[in-house]
Protein backbone atom coordinates (compact mmCIF):
# COMPACT_ATOMS: atom_id res chain seq x y z
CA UNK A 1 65.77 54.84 76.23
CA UNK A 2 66.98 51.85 78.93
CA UNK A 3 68.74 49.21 77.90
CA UNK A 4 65.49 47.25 79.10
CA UNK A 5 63.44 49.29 76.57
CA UNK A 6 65.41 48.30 73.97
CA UNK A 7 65.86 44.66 74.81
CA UNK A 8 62.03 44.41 75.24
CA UNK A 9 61.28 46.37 72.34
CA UNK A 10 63.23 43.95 70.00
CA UNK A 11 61.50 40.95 71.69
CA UNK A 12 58.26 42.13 71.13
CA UNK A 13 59.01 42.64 67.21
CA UNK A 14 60.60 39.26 67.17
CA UNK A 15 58.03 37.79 68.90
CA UNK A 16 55.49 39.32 66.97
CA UNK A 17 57.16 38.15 63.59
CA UNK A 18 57.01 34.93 65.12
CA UNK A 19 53.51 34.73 65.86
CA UNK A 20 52.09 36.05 62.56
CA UNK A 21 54.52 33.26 61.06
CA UNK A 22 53.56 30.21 63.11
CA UNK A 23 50.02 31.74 62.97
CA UNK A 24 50.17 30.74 58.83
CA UNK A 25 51.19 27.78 59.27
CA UNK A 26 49.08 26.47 61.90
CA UNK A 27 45.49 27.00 63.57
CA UNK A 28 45.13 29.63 66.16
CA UNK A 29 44.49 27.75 68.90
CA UNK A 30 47.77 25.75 68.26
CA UNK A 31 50.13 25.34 71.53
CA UNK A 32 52.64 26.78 69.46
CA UNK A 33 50.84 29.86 68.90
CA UNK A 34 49.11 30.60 72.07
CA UNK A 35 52.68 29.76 73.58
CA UNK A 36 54.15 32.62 72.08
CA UNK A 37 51.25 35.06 72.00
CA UNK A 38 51.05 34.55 76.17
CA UNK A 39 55.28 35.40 75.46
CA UNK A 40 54.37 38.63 73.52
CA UNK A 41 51.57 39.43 76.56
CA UNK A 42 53.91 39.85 78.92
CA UNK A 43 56.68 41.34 76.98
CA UNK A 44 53.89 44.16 76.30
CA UNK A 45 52.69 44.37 79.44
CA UNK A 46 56.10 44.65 81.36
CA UNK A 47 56.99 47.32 78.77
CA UNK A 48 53.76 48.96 79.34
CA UNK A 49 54.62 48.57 83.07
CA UNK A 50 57.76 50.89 82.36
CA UNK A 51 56.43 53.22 80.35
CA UNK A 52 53.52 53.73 83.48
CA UNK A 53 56.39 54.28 85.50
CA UNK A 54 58.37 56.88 83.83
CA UNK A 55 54.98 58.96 83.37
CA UNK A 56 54.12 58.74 87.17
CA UNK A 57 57.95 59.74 87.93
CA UNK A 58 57.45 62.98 85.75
């Protein structure tokens, strides 16, 4: 695993913690929360985006 797997890995677990936190505290459609669910997004989709790319290297 890259050093960028494991830096987005952890970001996407401390994101999500993050989220499900802010999410009890305040409505869904909160800046806040959107905010950090459009952070998560792309965390997820740039790790996808790896992931894609080690499977078409193979």
């Amino acid at each position: 695993m890259s050093a960028e797997e494991r830096y987005l890995l952890h970001e996407i677990e401390t994101s999500r913690k993050r989220m499900l936190s802010l999410a009890k505290e305040k409505p869904l459609f909160s800046s806040e929360v959107v905010e950090i669910s459009q952070y998560l997004d792309d965390l997820l989709n740039r790790y996808d985006g790896i992931k894609s790319e080690m499977i078409n290297v193979s």
